[in-house]
N, C-alpha and C. Protein backbone atom coordinates (compact mmCIF):
# COMPACT_ATOMS: atom_id res chain seq x y z
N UNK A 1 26.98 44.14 66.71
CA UNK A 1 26.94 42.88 67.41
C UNK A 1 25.55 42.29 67.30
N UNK A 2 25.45 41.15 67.11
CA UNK A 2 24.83 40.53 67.25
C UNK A 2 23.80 40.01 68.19
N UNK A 3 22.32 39.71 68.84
CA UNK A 3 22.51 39.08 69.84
C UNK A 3 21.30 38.14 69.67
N UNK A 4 21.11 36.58 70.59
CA UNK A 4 20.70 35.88 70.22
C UNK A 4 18.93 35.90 71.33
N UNK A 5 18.02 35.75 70.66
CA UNK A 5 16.99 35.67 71.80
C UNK A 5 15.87 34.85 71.81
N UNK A 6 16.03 34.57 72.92
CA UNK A 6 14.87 33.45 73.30
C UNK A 6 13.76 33.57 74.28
N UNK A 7 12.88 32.70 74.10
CA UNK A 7 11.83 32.71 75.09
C UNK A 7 11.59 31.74 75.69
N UNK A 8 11.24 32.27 77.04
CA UNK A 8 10.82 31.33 78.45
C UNK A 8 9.41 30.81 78.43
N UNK A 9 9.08 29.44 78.92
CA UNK A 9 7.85 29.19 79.36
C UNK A 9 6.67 29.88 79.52
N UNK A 10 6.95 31.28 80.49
CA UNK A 10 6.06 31.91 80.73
C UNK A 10 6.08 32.81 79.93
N UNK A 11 6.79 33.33 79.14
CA UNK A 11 6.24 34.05 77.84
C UNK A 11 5.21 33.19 76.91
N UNK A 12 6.20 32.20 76.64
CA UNK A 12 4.72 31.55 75.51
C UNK A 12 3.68 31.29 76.02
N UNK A 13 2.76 31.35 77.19
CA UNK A 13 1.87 31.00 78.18
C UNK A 13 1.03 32.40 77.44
N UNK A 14 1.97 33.59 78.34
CA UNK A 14 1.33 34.67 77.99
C UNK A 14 0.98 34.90 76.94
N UNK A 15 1.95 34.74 75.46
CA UNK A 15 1.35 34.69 73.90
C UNK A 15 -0.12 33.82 73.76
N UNK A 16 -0.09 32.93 73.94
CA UNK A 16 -0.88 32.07 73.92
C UNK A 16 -2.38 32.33 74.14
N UNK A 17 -2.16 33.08 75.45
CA UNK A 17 -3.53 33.41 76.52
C UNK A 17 -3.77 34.84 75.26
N UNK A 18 -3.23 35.59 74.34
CA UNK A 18 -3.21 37.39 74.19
C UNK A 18 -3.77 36.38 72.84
N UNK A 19 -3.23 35.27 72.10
CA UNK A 19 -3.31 35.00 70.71
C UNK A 19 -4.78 34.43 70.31
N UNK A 20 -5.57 34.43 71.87
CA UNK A 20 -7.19 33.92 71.29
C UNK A 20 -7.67 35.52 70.84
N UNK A 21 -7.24 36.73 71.72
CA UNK A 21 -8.14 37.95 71.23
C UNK A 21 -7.17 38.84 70.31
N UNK A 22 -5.76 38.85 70.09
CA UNK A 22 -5.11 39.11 69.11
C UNK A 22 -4.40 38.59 68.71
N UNK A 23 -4.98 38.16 67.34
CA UNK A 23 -4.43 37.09 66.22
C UNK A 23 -3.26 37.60 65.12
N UNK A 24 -2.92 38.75 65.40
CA UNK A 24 -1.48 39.46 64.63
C UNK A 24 -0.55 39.21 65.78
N UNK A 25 -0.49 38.89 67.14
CA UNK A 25 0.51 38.89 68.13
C UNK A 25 1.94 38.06 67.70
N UNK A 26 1.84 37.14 66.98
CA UNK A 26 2.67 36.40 66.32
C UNK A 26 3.63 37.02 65.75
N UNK A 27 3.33 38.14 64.52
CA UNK A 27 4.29 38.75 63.53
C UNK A 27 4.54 39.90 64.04
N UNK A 28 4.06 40.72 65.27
CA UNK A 28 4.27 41.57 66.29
C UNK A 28 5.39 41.34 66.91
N UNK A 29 5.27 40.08 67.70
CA UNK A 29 6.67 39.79 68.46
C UNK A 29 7.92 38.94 67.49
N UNK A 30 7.30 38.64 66.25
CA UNK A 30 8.71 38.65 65.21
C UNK A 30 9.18 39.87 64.94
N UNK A 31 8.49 41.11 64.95
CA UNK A 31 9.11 42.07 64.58
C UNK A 31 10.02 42.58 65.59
N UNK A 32 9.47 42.22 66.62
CA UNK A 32 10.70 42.76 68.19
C UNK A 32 11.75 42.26 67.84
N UNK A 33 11.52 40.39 67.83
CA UNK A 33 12.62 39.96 67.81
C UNK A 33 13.90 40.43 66.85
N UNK A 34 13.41 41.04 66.04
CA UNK A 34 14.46 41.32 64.77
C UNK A 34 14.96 42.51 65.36
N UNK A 35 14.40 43.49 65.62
CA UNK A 35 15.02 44.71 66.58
C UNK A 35 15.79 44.48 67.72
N UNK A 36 15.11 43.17 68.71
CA UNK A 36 15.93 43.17 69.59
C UNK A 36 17.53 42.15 68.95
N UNK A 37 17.38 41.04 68.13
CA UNK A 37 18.96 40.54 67.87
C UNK A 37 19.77 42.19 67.29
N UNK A 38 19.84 42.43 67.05
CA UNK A 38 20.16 43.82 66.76
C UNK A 38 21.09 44.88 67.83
N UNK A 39 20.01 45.18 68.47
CA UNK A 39 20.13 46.16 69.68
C UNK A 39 19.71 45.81 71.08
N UNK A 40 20.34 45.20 72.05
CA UNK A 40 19.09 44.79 72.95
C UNK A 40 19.11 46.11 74.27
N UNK A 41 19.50 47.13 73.87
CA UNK A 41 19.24 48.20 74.87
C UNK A 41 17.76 48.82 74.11
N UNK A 42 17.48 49.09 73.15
CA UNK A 42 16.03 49.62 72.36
C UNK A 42 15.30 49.64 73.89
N UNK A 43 14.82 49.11 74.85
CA UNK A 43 13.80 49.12 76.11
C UNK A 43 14.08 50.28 76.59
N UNK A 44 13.41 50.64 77.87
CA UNK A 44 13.86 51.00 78.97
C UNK A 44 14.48 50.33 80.08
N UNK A 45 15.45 50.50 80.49
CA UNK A 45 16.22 49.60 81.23
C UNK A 45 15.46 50.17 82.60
N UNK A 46 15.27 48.57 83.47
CA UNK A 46 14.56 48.87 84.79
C UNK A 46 15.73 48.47 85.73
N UNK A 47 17.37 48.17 85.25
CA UNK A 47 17.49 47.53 86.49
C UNK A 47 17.88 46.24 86.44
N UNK A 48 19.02 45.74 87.06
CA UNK A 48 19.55 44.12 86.96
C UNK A 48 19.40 43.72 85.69
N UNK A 49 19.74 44.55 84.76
CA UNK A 49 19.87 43.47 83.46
C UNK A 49 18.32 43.21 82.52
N UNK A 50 17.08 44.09 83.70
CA UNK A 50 15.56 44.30 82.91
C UNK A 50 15.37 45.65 81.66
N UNK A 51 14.56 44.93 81.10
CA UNK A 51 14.18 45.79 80.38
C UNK A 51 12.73 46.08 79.94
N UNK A 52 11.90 47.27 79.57
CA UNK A 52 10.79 46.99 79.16
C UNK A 52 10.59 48.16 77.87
N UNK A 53 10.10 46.88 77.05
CA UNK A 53 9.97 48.03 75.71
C UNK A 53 8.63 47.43 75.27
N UNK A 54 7.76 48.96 74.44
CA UNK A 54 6.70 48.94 74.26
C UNK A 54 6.18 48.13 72.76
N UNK A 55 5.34 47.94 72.23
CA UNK A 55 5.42 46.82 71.41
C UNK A 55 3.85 47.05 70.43
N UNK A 56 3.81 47.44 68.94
CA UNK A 56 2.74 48.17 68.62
C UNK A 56 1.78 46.32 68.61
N UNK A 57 0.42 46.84 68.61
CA UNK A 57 -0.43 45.71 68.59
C UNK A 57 -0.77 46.02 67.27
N UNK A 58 -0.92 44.84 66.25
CA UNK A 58 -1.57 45.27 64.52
C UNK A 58 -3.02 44.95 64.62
N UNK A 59 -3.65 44.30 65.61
CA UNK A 59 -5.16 44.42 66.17
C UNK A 59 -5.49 45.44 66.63
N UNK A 60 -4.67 46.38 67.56
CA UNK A 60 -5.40 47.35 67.95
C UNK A 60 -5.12 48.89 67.20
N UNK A 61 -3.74 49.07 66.92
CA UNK A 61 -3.07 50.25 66.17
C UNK A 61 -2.84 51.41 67.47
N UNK A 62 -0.97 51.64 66.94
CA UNK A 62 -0.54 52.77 68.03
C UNK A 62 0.15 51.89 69.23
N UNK A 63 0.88 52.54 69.83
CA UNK A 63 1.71 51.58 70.64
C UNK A 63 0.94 51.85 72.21
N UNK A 64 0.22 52.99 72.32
CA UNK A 64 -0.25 53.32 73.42
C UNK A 64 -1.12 51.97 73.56
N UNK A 65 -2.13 51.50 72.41
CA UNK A 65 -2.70 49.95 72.98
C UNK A 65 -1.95 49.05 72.69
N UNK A 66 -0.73 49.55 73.03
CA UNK A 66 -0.11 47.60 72.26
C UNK A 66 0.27 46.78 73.45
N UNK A 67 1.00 46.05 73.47
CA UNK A 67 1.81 45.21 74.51
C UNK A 67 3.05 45.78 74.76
N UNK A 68 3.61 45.41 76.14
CA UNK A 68 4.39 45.34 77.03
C UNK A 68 5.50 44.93 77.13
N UNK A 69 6.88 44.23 76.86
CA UNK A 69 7.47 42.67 77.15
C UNK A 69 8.69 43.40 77.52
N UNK A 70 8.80 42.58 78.64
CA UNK A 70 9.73 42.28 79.72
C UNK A 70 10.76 41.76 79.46
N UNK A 71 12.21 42.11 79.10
CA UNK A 71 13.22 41.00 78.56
C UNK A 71 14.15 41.49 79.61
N UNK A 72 15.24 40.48 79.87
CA UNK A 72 16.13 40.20 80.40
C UNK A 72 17.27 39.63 79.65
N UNK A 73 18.79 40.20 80.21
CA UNK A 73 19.89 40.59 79.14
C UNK A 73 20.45 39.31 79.78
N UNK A 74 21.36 38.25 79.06
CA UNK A 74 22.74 38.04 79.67
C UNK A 74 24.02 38.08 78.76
N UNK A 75 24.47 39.44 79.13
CA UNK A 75 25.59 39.87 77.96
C UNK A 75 26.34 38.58 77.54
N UNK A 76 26.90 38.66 79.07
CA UNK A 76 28.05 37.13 79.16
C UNK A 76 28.02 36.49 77.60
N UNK A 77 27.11 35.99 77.24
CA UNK A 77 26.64 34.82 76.39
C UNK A 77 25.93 35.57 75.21
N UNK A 78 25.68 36.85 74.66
CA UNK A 78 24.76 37.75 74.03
C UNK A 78 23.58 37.30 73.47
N UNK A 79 22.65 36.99 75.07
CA UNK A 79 21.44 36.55 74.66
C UNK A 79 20.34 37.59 75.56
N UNK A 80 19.34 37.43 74.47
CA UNK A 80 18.45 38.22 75.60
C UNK A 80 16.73 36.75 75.79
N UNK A 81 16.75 37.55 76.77
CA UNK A 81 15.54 36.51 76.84
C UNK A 81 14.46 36.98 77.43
N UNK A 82 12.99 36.94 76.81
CA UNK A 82 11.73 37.56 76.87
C UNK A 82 11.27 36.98 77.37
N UNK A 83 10.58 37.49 78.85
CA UNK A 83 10.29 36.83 79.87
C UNK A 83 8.93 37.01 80.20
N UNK A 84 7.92 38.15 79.64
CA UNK A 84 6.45 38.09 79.77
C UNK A 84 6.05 38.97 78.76
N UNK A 85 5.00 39.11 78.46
CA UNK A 85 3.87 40.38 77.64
C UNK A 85 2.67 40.48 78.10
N UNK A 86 2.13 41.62 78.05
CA UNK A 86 1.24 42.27 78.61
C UNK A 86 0.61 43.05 77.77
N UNK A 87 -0.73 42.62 77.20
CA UNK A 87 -1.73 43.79 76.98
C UNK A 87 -1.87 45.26 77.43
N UNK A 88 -1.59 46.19 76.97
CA UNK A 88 -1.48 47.63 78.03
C UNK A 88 -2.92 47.85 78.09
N UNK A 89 -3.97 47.55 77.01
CA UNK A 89 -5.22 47.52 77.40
C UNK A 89 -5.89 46.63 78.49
N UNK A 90 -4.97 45.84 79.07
CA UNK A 90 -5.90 44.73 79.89
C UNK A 90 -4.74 44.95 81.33
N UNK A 91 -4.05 45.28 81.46
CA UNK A 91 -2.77 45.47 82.74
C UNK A 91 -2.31 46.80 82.54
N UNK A 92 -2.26 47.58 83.60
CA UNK A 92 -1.09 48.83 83.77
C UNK A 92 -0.16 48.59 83.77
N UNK A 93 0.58 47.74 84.80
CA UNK A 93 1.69 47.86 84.37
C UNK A 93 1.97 46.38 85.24
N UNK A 94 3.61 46.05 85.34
CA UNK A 94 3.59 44.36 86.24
C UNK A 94 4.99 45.30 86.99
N UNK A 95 4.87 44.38 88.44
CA UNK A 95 5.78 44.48 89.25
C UNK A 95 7.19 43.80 88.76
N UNK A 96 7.79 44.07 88.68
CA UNK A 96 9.26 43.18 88.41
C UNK A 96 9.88 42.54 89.26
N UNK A 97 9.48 42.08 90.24
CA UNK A 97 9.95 41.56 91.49
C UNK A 97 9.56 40.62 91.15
N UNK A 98 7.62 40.36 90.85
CA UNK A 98 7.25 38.72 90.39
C UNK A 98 8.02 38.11 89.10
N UNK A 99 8.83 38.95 88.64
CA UNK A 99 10.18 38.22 87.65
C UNK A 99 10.89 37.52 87.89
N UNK A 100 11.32 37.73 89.29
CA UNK A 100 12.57 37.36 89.84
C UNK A 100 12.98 36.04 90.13
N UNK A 101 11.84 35.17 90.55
CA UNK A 101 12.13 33.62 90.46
C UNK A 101 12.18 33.27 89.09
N UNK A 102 11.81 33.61 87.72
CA UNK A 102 11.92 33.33 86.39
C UNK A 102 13.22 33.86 86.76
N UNK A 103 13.81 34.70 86.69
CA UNK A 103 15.03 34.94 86.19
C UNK A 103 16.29 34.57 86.94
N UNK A 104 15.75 34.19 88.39
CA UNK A 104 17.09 32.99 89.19
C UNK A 104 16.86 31.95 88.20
N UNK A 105 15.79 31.55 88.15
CA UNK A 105 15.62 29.82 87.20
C UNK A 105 16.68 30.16 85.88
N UNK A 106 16.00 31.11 85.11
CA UNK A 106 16.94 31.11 83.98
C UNK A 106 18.30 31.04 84.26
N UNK A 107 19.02 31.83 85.12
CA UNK A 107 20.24 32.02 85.60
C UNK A 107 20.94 30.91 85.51
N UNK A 108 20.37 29.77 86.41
CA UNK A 108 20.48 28.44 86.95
C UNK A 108 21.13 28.12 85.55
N UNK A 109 20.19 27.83 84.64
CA UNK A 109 19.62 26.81 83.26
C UNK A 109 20.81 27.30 82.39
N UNK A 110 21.33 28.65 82.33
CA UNK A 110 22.50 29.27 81.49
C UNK A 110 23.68 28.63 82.26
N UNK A 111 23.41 28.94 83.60
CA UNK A 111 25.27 28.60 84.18
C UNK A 111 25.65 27.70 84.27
N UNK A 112 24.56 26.62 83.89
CA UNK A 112 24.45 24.78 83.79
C UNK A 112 24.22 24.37 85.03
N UNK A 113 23.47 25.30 86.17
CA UNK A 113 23.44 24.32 87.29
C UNK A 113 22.04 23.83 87.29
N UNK A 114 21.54 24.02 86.16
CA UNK A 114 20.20 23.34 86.56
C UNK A 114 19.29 22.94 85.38
């Protein structure tokens, strides 16, 4: 199966802010993406449909310094959608709770109420 994936606002924020000090972040998170249309269980599942899978950095080398990203499933429709990234060198780890208004919003925006 197939599945289709996209990104939220606040992901590209976060690329954006990671792409002044790593300039491979680009073909990094193309490579997810191709893994994740694919498979979108590959993460660790946190829960409601979260996921977090680790992500090698080609600036730093090894996944232990790479990034973070946060995706969220909606089978319904077989999309997944990447909702933040995180430097593991610059953040331990993120609460998933501060997800949670991103991912009512998304909810909204899929079920057409908003």
């Amino acid at each position: 199966m197939s599945y289709e994936v996209n990104v939220v606002d606040e992901f590209k924020k976060d690329v954006k802010k990671l792409f002044k000090k790593y300039k491979s972040i680009k073909g990094d998170i193309l490579e997810l993406i191709e893994v994740l249309e694919e498979d979108y269980s590959v993460g660790i599942h946190l829960g409601n449909d979260l996921y977090k899978i680790r992500v090698k950095n080609s600036d730093v080398g090894g996944k232990s310094g790479g990034y973070r990203v946060i995706y969220y499933t909606k089978l319904s429709n077989n999309s997944v959608y990447l909702l933040t990234i995180y430097s593991k060198t610059q953040k331990e780890n993120i609460d998933v709770k501060i997800l949670q208004p991103i991912i009512d919003k998304l909810n909204k925006v899929v079920d057409g109420e908003g």
